[in-house]
Structures are given as C-alpha cells and as structure tokens.
PDB file of N, CA and C in Angstrom:
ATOM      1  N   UNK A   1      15.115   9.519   0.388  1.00  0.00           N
ATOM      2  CA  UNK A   1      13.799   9.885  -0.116  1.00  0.00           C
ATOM      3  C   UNK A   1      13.110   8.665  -0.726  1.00  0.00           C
ATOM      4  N   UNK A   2      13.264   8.746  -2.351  1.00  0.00           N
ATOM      5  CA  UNK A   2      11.974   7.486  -2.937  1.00  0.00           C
ATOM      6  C   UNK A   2      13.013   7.047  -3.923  1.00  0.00           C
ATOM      7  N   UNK A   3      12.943   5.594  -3.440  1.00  0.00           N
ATOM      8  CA  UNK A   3      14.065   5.535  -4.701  1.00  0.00           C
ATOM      9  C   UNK A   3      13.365   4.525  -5.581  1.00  0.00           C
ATOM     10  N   UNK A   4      14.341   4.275  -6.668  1.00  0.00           N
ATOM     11  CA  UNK A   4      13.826   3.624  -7.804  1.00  0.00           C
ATOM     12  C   UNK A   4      13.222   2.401  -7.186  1.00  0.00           C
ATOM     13  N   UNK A   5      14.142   1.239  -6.520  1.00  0.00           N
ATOM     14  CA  UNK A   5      13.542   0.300  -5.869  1.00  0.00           C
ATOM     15  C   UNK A   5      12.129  -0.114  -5.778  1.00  0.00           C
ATOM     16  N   UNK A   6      11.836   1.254  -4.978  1.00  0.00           N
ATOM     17  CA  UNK A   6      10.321   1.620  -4.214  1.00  0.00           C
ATOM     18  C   UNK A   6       9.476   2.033  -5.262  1.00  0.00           C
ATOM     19  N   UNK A   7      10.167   2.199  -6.563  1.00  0.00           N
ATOM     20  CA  UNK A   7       8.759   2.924  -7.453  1.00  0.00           C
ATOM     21  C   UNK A   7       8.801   1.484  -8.401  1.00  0.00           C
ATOM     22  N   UNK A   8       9.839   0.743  -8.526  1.00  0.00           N
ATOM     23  CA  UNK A   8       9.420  -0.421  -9.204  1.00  0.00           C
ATOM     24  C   UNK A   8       8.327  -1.343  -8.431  1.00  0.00           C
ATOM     25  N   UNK A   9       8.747  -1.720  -7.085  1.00  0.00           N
ATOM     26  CA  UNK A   9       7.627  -2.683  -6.042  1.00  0.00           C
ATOM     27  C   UNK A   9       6.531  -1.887  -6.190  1.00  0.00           C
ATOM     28  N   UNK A  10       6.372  -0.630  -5.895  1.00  0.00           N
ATOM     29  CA  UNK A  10       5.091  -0.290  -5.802  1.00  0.00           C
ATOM     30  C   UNK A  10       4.445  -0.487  -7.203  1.00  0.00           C
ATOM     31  N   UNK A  11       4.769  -0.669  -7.899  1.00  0.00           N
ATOM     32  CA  UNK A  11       4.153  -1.363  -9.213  1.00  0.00           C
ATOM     33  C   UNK A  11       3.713  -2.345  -9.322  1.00  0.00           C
ATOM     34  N   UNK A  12       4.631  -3.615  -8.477  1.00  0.00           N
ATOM     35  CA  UNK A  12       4.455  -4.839  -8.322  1.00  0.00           C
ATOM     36  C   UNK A  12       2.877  -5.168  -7.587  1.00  0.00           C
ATOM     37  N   UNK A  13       2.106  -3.965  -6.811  1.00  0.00           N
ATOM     38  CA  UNK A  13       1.178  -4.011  -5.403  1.00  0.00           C
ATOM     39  C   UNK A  13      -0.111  -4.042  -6.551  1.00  0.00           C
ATOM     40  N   UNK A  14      -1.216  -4.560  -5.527  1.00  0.00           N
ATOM     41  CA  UNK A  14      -2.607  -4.320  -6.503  1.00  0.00           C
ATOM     42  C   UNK A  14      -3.068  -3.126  -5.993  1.00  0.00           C
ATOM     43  N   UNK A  15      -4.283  -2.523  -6.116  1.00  0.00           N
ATOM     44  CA  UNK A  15      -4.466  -0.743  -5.618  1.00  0.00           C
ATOM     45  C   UNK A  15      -4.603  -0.826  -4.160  1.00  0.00           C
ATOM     46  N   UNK A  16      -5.198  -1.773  -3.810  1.00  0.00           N
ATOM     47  CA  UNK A  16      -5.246  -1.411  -1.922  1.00  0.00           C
ATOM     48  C   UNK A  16      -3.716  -1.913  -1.329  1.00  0.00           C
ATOM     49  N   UNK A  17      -2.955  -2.472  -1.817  1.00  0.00           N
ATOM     50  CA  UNK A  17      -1.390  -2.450  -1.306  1.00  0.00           C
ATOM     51  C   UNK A  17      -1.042  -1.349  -1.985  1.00  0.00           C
ATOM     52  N   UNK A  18      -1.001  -0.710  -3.131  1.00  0.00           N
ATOM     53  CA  UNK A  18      -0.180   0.663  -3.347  1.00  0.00           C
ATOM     54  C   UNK A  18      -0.880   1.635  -2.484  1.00  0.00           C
ATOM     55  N   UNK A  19      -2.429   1.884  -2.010  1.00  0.00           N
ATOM     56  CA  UNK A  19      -2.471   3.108  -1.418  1.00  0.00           C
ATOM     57  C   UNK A  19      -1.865   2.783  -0.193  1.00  0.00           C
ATOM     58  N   UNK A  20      -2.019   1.735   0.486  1.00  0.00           N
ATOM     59  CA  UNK A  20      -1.053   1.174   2.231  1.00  0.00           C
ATOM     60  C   UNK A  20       0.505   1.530   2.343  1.00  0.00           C
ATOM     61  N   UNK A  21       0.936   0.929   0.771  1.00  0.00           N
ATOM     62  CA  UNK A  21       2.454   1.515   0.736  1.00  0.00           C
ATOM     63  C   UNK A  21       2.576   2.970   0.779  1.00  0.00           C
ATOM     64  N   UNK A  22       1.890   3.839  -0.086  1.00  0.00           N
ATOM     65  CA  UNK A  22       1.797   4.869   0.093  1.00  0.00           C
ATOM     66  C   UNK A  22       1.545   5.875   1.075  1.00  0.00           C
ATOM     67  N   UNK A  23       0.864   4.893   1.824  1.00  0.00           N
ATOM     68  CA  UNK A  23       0.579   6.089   3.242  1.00  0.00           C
ATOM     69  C   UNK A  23       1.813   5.691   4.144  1.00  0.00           C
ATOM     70  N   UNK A  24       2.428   4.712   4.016  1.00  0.00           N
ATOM     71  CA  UNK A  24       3.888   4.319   4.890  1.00  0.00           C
ATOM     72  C   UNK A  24       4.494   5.185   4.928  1.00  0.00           C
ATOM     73  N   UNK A  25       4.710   5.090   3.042  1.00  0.00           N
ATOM     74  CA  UNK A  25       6.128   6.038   2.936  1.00  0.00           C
ATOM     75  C   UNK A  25       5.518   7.878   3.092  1.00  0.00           C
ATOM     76  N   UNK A  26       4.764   8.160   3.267  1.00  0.00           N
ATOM     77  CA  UNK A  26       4.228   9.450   3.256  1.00  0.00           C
ATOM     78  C   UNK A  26       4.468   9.975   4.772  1.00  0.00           C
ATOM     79  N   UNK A  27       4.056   8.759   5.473  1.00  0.00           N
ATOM     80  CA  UNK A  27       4.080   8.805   7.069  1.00  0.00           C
ATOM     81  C   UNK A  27       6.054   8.656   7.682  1.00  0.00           C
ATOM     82  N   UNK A  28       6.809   8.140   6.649  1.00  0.00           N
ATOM     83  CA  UNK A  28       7.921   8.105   7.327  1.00  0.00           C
ATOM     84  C   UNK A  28       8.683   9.093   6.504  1.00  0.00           C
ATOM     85  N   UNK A  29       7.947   9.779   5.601  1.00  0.00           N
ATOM     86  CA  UNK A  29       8.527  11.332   5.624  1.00  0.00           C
ATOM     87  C   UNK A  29       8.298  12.219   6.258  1.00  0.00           C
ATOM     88  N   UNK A  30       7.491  12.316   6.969  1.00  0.00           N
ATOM     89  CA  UNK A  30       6.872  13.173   8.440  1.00  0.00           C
ATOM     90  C   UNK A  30       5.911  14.244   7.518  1.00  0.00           C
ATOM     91  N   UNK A  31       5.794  15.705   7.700  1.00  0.00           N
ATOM     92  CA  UNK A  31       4.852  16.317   7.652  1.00  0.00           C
ATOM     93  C   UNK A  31       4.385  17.168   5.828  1.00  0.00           C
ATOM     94  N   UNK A  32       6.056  16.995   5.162  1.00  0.00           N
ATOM     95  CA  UNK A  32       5.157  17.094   3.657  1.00  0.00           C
ATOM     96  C   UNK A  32       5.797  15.908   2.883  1.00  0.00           C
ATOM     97  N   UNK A  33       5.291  14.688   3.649  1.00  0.00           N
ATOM     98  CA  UNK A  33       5.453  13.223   3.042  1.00  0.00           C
ATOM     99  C   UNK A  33       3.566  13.226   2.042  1.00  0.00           C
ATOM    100  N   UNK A  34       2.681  13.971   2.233  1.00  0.00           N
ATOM    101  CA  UNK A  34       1.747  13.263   1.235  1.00  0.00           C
ATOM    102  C   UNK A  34       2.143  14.297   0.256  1.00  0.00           C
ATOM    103  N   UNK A  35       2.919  15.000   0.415  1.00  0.00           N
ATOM    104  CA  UNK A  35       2.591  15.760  -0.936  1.00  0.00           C
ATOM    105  C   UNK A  35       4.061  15.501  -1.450  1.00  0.00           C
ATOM    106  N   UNK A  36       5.136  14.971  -1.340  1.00  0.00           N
ATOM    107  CA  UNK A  36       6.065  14.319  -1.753  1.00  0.00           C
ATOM    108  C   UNK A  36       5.746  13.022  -2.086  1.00  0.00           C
ATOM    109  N   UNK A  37       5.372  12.112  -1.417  1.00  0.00           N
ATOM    110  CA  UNK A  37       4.793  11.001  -2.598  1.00  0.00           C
ATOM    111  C   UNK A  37       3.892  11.019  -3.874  1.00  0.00           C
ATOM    112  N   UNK A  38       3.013  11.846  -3.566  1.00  0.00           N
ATOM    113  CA  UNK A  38       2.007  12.378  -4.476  1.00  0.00           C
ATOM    114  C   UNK A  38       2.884  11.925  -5.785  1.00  0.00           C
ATOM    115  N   UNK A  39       3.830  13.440  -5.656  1.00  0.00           N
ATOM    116  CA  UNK A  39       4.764  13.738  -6.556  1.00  0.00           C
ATOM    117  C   UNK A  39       5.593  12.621  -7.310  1.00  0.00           C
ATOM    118  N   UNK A  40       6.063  12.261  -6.274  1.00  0.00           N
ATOM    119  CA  UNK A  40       6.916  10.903  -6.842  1.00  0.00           C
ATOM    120  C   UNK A  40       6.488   9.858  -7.671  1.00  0.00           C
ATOM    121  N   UNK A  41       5.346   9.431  -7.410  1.00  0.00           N
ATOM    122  CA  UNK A  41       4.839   8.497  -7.772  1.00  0.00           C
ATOM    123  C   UNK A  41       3.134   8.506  -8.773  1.00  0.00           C
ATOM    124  N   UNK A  42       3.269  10.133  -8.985  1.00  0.00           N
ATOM    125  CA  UNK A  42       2.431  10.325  -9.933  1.00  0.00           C
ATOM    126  C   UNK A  42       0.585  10.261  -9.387  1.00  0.00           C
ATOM    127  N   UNK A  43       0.578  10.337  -8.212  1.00  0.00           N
ATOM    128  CA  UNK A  43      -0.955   9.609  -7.854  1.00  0.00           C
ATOM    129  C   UNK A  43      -1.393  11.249  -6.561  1.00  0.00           C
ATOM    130  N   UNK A  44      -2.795  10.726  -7.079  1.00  0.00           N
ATOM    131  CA  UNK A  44      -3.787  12.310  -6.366  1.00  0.00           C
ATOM    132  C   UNK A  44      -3.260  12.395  -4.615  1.00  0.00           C
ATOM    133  N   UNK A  45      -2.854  13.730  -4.560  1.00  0.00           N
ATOM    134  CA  UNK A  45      -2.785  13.582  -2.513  1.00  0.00           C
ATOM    135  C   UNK A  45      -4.213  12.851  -1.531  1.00  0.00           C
ATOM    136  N   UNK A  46      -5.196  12.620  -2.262  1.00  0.00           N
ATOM    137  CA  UNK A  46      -6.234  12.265  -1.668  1.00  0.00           C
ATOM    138  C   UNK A  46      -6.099  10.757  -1.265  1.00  0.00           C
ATOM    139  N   UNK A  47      -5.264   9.735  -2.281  1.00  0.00           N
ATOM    140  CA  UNK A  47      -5.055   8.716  -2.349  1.00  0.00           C
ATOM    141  C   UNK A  47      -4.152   8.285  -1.708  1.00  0.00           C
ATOM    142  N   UNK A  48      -3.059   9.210  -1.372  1.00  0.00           N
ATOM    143  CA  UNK A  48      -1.731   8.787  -0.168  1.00  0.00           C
ATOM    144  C   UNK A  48      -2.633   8.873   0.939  1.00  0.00           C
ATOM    145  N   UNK A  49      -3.933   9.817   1.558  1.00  0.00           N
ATOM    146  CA  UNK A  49      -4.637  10.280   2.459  1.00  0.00           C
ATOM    147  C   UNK A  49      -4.550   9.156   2.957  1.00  0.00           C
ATOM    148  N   UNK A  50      -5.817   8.490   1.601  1.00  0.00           N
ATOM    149  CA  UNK A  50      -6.671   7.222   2.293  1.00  0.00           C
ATOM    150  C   UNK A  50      -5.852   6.301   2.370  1.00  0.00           C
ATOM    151  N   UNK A  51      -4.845   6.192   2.060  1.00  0.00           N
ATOM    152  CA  UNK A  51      -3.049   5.063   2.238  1.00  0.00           C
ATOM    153  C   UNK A  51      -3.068   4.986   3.919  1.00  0.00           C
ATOM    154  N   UNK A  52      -2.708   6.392   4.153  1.00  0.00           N
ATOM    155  CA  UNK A  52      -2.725   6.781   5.228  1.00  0.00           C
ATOM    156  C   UNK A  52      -3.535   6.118   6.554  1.00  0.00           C
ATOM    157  N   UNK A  53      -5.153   6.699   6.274  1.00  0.00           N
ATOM    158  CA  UNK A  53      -6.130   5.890   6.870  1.00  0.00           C
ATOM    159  C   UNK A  53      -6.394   4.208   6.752  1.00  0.00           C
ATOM    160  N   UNK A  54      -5.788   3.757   5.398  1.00  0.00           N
ATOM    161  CA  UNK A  54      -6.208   2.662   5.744  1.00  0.00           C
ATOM    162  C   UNK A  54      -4.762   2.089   6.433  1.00  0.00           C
ATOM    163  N   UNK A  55      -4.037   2.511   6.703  1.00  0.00           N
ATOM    164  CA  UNK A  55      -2.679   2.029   7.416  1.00  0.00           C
ATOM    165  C   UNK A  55      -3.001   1.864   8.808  1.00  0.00           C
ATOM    166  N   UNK A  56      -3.684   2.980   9.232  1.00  0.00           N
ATOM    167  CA  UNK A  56      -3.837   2.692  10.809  1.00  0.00           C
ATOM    168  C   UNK A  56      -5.014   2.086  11.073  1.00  0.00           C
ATOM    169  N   UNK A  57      -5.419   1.747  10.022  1.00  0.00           N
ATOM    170  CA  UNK A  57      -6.649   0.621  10.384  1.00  0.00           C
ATOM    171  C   UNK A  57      -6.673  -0.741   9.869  1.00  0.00           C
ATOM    172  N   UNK A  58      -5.308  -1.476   9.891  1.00  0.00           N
ATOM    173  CA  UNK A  58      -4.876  -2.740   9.239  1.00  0.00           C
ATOM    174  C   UNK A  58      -5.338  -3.153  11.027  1.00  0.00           C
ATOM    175  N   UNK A  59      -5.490  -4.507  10.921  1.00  0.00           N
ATOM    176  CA  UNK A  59      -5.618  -5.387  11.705  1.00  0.00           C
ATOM    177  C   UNK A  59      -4.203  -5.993  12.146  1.00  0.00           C
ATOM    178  N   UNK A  60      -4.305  -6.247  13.392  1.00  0.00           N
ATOM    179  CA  UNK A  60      -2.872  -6.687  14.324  1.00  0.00           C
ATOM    180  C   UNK A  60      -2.502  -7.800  13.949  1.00  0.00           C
ATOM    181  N   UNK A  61      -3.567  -8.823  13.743  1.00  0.00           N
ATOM    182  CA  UNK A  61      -2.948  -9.964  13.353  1.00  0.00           C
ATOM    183  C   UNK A  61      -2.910 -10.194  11.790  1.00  0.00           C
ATOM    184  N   UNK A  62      -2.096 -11.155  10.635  1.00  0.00           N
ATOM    185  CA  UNK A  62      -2.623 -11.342   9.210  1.00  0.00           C
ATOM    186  C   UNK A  62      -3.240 -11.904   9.157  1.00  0.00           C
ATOM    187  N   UNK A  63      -4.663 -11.944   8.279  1.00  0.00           N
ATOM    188  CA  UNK A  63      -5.618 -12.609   7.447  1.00  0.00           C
ATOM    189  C   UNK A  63      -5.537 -14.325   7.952  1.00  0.00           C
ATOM    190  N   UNK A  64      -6.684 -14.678   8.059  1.00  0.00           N
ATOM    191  CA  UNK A  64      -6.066 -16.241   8.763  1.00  0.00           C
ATOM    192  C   UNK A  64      -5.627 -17.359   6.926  1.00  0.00           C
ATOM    193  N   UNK A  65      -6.673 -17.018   5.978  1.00  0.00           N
ATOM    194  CA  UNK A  65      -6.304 -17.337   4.378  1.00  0.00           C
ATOM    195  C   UNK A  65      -5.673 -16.150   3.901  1.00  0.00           C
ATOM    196  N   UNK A  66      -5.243 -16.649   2.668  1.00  0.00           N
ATOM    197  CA  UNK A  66      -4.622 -15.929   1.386  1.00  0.00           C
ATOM    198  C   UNK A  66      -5.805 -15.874   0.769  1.00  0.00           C
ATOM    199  N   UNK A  67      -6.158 -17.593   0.115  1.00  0.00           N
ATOM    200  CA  UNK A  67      -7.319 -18.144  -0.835  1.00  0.00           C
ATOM    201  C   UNK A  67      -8.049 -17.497  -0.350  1.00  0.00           C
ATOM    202  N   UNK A  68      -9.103 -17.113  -1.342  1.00  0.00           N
ATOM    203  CA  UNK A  68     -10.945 -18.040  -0.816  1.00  0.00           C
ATOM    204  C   UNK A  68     -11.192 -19.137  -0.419  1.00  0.00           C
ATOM    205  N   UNK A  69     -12.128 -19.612   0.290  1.00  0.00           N
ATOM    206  CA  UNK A  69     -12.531 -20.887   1.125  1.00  0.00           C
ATOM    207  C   UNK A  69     -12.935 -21.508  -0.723  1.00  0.00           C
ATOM    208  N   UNK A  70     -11.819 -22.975  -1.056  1.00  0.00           N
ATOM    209  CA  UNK A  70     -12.832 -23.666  -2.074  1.00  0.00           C
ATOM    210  C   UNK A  70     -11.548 -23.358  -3.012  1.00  0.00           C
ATOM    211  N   UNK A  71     -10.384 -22.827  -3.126  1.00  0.00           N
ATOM    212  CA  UNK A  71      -9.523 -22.381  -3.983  1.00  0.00           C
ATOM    213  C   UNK A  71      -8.402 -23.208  -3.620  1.00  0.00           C
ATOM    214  N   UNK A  72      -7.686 -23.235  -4.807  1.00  0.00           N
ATOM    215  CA  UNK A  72      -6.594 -23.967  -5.341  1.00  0.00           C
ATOM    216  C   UNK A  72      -6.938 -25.075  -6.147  1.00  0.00           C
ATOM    217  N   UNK A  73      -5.899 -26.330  -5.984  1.00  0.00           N
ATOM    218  CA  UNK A  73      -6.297 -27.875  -6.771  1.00  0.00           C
ATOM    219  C   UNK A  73      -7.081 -28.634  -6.418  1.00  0.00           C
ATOM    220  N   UNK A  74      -8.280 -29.047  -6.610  1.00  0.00           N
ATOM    221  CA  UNK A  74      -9.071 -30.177  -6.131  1.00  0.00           C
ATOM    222  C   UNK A  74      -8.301 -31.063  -6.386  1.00  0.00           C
ATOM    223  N   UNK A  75      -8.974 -31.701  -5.297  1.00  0.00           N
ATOM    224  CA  UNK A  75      -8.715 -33.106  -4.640  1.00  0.00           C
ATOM    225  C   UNK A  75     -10.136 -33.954  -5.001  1.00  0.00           C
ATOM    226  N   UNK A  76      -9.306 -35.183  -5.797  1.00  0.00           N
ATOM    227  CA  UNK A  76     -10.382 -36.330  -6.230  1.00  0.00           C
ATOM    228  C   UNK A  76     -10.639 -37.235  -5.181  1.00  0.00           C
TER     229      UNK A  76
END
C-alpha cells in the first residue's frame, strides 16, 4: 500500500510534484486508489484527480533547463 517512505518523500515534493506523485500512486492502486491516497496522505480527492490529469499530460521528453535562463553564479 503507502508506506512511510512514500509519505516522508512526498513531503520532500513542491505542490505540482506532490499532486503528480499522487496521481501515480492513486493510478497504481487501480480503481479506489484516489480515495485511498486521499486518505493516506491527508489531501482533498479532487487533488489526487488533478495528480492524475496532470500525469498524463507530462511531456515525453525532460525540461531542456532546471534554472531560469540568467541563474546561478555569474561569471566576471
């Protein structure tokens, strides 16, 4: 099911990685995975939803930056 592990990292996430994690693990519980995470992890079923939706709408490839264009140490 959800183990401690998973409720510490998901702590570690900012809100658009916890709702993504959330729709994972909702989705690899099969059909009452949103309302078992819900539970687990204390957060509205509406919010595993949109986990959900925004899961199948991640892009195939990663992000080409991390930064913003202009971020990190200047260079003199």
């Amino acid at each position: 099911m959800i183990s401690e592990d998973e409720i510490r990292y998901y702590r570690q996430l900012d809100e658009r990685q916890q709702r993504v994690f959330l729709g994972l693990k909702a989705k690899s519980l099969g059909i009452s995975g949103v309302r078992l995470v819900s539970e687990a992890f204390g957060v509205d079923p509406k919010t595993v939803r949109k986990g959900k939706q925004e899961l199948s709408n991640l892009p195939d490839e990663p992000p080409q930056r991390v930064r913003r264009a202009g971020g990190g140490a200047k260079k003199n």
